[in-house]
Protein backbone atom coordinates (compact mmCIF):
# COMPACT_ATOMS: atom_id res chain seq x y z
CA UNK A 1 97.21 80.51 -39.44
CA UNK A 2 94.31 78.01 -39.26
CA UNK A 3 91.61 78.40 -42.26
CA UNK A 4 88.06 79.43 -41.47
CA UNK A 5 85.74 76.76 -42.45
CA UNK A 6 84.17 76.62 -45.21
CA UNK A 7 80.85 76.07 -44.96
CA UNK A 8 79.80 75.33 -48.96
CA UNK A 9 82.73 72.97 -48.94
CA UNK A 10 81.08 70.96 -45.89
CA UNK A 11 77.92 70.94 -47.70
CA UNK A 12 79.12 69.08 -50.87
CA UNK A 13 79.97 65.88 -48.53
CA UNK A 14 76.33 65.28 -48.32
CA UNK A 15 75.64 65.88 -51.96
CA UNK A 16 75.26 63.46 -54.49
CA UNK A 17 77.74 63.21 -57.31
CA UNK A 18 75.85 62.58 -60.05
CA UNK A 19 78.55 62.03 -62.79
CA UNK A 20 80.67 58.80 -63.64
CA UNK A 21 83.81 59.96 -65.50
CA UNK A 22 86.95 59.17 -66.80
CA UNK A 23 89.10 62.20 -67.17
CA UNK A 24 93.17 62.33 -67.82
CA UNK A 25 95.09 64.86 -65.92
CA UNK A 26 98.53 65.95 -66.79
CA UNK A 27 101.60 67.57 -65.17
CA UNK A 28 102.13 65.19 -62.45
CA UNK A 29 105.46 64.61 -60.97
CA UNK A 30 107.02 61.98 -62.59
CA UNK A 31 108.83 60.31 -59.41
CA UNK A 32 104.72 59.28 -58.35
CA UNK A 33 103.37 56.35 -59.74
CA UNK A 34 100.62 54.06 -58.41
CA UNK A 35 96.68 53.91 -58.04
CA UNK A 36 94.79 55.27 -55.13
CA UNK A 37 91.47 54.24 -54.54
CA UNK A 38 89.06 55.49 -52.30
CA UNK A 39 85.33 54.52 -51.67
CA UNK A 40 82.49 56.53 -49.77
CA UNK A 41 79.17 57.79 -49.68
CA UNK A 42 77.72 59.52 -52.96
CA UNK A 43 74.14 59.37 -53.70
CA UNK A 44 71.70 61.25 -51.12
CA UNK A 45 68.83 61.46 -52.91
CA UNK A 46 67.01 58.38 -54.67
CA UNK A 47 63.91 59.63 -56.89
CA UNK A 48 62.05 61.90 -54.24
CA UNK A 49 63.15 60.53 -51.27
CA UNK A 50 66.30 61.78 -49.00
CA UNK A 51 68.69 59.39 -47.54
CA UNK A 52 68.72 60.67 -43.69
CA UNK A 53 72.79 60.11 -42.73
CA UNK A 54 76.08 59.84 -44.63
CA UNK A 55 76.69 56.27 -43.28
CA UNK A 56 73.21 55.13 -45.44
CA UNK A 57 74.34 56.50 -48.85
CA UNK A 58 75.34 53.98 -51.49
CA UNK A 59 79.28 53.46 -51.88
CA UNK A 60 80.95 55.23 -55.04
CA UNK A 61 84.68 54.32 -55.80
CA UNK A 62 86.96 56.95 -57.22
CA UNK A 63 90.47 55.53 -58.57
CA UNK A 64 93.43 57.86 -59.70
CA UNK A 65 96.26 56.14 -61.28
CA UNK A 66 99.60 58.28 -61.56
CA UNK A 67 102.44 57.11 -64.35
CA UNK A 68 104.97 59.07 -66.20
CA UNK A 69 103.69 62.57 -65.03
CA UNK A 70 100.21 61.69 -65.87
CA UNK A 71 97.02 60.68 -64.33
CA UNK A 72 94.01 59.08 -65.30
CA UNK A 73 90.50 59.73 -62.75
CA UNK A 74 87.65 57.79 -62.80
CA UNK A 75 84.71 56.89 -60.47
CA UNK A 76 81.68 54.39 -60.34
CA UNK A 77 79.17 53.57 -58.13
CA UNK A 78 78.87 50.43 -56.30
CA UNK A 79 76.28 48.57 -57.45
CA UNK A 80 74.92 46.69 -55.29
CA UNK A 81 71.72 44.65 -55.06
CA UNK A 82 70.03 47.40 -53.38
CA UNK A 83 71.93 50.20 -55.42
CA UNK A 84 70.21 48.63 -58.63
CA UNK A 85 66.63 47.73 -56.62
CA UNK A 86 66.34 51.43 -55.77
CA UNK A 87 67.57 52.87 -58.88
CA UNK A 88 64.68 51.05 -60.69
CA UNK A 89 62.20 51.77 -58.13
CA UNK A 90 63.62 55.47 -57.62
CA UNK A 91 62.85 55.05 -54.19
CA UNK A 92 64.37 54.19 -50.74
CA UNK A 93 63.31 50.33 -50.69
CA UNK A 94 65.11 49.34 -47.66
CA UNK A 95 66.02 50.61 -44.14
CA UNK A 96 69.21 52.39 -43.77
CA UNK A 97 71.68 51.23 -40.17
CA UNK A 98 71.69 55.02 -39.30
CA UNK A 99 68.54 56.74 -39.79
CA UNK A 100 66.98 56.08 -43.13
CA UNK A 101 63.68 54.67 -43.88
CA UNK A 102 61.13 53.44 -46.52
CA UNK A 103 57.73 55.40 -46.92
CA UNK A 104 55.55 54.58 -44.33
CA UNK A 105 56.55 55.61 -41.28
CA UNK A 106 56.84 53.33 -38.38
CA UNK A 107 54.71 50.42 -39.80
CA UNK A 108 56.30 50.45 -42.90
CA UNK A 109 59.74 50.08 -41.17
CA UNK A 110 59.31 48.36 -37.74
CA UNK A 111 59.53 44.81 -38.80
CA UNK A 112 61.69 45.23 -41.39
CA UNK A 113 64.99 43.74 -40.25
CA UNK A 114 67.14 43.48 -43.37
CA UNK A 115 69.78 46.31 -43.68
CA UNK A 116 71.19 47.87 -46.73
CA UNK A 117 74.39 46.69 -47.76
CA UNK A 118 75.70 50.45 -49.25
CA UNK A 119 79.46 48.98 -49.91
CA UNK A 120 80.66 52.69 -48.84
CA UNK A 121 82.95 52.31 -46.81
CA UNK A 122 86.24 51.06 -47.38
CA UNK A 123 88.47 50.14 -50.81
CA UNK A 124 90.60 47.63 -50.38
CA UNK A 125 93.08 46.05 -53.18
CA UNK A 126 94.35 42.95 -52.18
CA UNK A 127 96.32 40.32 -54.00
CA UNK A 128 94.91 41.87 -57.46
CA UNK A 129 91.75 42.29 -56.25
CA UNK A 130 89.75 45.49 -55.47
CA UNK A 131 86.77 45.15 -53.23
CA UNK A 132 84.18 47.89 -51.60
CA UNK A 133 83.73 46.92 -48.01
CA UNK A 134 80.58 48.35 -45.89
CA UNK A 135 80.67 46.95 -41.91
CA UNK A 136 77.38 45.11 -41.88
CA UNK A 137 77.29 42.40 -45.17
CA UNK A 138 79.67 40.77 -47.53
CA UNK A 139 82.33 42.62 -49.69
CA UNK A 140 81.61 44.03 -53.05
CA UNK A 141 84.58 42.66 -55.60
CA UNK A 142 85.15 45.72 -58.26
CA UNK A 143 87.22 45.65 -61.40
CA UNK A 144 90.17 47.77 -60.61
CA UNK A 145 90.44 49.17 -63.87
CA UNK A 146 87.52 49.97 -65.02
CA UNK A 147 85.80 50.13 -61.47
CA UNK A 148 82.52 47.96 -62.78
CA UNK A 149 80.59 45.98 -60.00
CA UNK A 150 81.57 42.27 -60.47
CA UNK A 151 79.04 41.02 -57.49
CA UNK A 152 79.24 40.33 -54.12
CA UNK A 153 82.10 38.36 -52.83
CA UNK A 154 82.72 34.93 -50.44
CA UNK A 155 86.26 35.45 -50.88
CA UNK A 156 86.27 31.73 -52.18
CA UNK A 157 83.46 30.47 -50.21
CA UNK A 158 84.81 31.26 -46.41
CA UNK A 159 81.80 34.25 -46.14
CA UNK A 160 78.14 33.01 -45.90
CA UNK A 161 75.14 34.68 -46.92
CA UNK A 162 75.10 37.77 -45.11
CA UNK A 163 77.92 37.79 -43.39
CA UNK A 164 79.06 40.96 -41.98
CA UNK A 165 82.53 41.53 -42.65
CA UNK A 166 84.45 44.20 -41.46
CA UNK A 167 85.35 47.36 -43.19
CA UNK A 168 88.82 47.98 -42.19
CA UNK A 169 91.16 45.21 -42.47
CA UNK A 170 94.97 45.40 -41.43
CA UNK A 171 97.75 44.36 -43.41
CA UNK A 172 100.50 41.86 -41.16
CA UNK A 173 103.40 42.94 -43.22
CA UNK A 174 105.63 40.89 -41.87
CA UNK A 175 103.67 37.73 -42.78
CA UNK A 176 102.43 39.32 -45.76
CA UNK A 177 99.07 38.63 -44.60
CA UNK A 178 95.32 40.77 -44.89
CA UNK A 179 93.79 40.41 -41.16
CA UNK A 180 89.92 41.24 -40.88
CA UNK A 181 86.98 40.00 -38.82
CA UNK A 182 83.78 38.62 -39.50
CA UNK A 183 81.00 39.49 -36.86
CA UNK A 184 78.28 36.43 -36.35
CA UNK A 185 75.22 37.48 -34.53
CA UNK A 186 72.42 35.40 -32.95
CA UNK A 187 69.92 36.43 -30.22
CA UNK A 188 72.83 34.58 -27.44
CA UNK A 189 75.53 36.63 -28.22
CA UNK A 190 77.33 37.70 -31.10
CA UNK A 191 81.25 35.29 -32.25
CA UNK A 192 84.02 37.54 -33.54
CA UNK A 193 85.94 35.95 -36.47
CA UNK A 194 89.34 36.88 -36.75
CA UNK A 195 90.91 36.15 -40.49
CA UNK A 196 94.17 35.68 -42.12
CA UNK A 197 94.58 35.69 -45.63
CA UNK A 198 97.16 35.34 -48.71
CA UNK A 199 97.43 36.72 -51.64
CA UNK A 200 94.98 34.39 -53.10
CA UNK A 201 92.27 35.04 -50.26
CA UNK A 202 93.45 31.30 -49.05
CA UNK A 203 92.73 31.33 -45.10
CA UNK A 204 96.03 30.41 -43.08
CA UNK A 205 94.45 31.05 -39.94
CA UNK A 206 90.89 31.47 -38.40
CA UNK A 207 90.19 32.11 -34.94
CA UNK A 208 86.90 32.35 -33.39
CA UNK A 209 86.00 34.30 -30.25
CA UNK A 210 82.80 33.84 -28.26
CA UNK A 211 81.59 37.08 -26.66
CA UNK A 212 78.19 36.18 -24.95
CA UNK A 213 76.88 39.31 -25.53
CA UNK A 214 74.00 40.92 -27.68
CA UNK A 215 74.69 41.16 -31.41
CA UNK A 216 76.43 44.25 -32.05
């Protein structure tokens, strides 16, 4: 039979986890080994002010390694340059893609044209290397291990300054190759990037794709 939802449970995905931990966990199968990570939105609330949708909350990545019947948990935030802005402020300093605003109201916000880059929504490891991807900016790399924030990344200089690369590459497993776009926007239209990368974030092919349309 189909479970009733559970209302409190649906509540605590828009709550903020407050704690960063690192706990062991034991009696694991010991056929599973590996590390899942996964990365999404975990701080709604920023001093007094309330982030207004999921999609605006800054990125926290949660990592559980399994070896030998045991299993190690950990999570960090993403920090980010507006994750660390705001946390010294403790206030919303910039303008969320989905809803959430800086004190003010409408002339506080209207001009304002830079976005938040929240690094919430994808994980992605990738020839050793574990980066938080949000849609709209560059990738955040993150130590695997430990899960610290080791800066924003050009992926060897190929991504410009706020370039908005895509959260949710593909891997070509046959050419052993990570596939993503970048989106470039100006007021005539907006070029779609298409990537292919090795395992050292080398480019073996680039394709570019003129759309004429309105920046997406």
């Amino acid at each position: 039979a189909a479970r009733a939802l559970d209302p409190e449970a649906f509540k605590g995905c828009f709550s903020s986890c407050n704690a960063e931990v690192c706990e062991p966990l034991e009696g694991l199968p010991r056929d599973i080994e590996g590390t899942l990570f996964h990365n999404g939105p975990g701080r709604f609330e920023i001093g007094e002010d309330q982030v207004m949708h999921p999609f605006d909350a800054d990125g926290m990545i949660s990592a559980l390694t399994i070896r030998d019947g045991r299993a190690l948990f950990r999570n960090r935030f993403v920090r980010t340059k507006g994750f660390k802005r705001e946390s010294k402020w403790k206030r919303i300093k910039s303008r969320g893609t989905f809803g959430t605003q800086r004190r003010g109201g409408v002339a506080a916000n209207f001009l304002d044209l830079t976005v938040k880059n929240t690094a919430n929504t994808n994980a992605v490891y990738w020839g050793n290397r574990l980066h938080a991807l949000w849609e709209g900016g560059l990738p955040y790399r993150v130590d695997p291990l430990g899960l610290g924030t080791l800066g924003e990344a050009t992926l060897r200089g190929v991504l410009k300054d706020r370039a908005a690369f895509l959260a949710h590459p593909r891997v070509d497993p046959e050419a052993d190759r990570l596939v993503n776009l970048e989106i470039r926007q100006s007021p005539f239209g907006s070029d779609i990037v298409v990537y292919e990368f090795d395992k050292d974030f080398g480019v073996k092919s680039q394709s570019v794709f003129k759309t004429g349309m309105f920046p997406l």
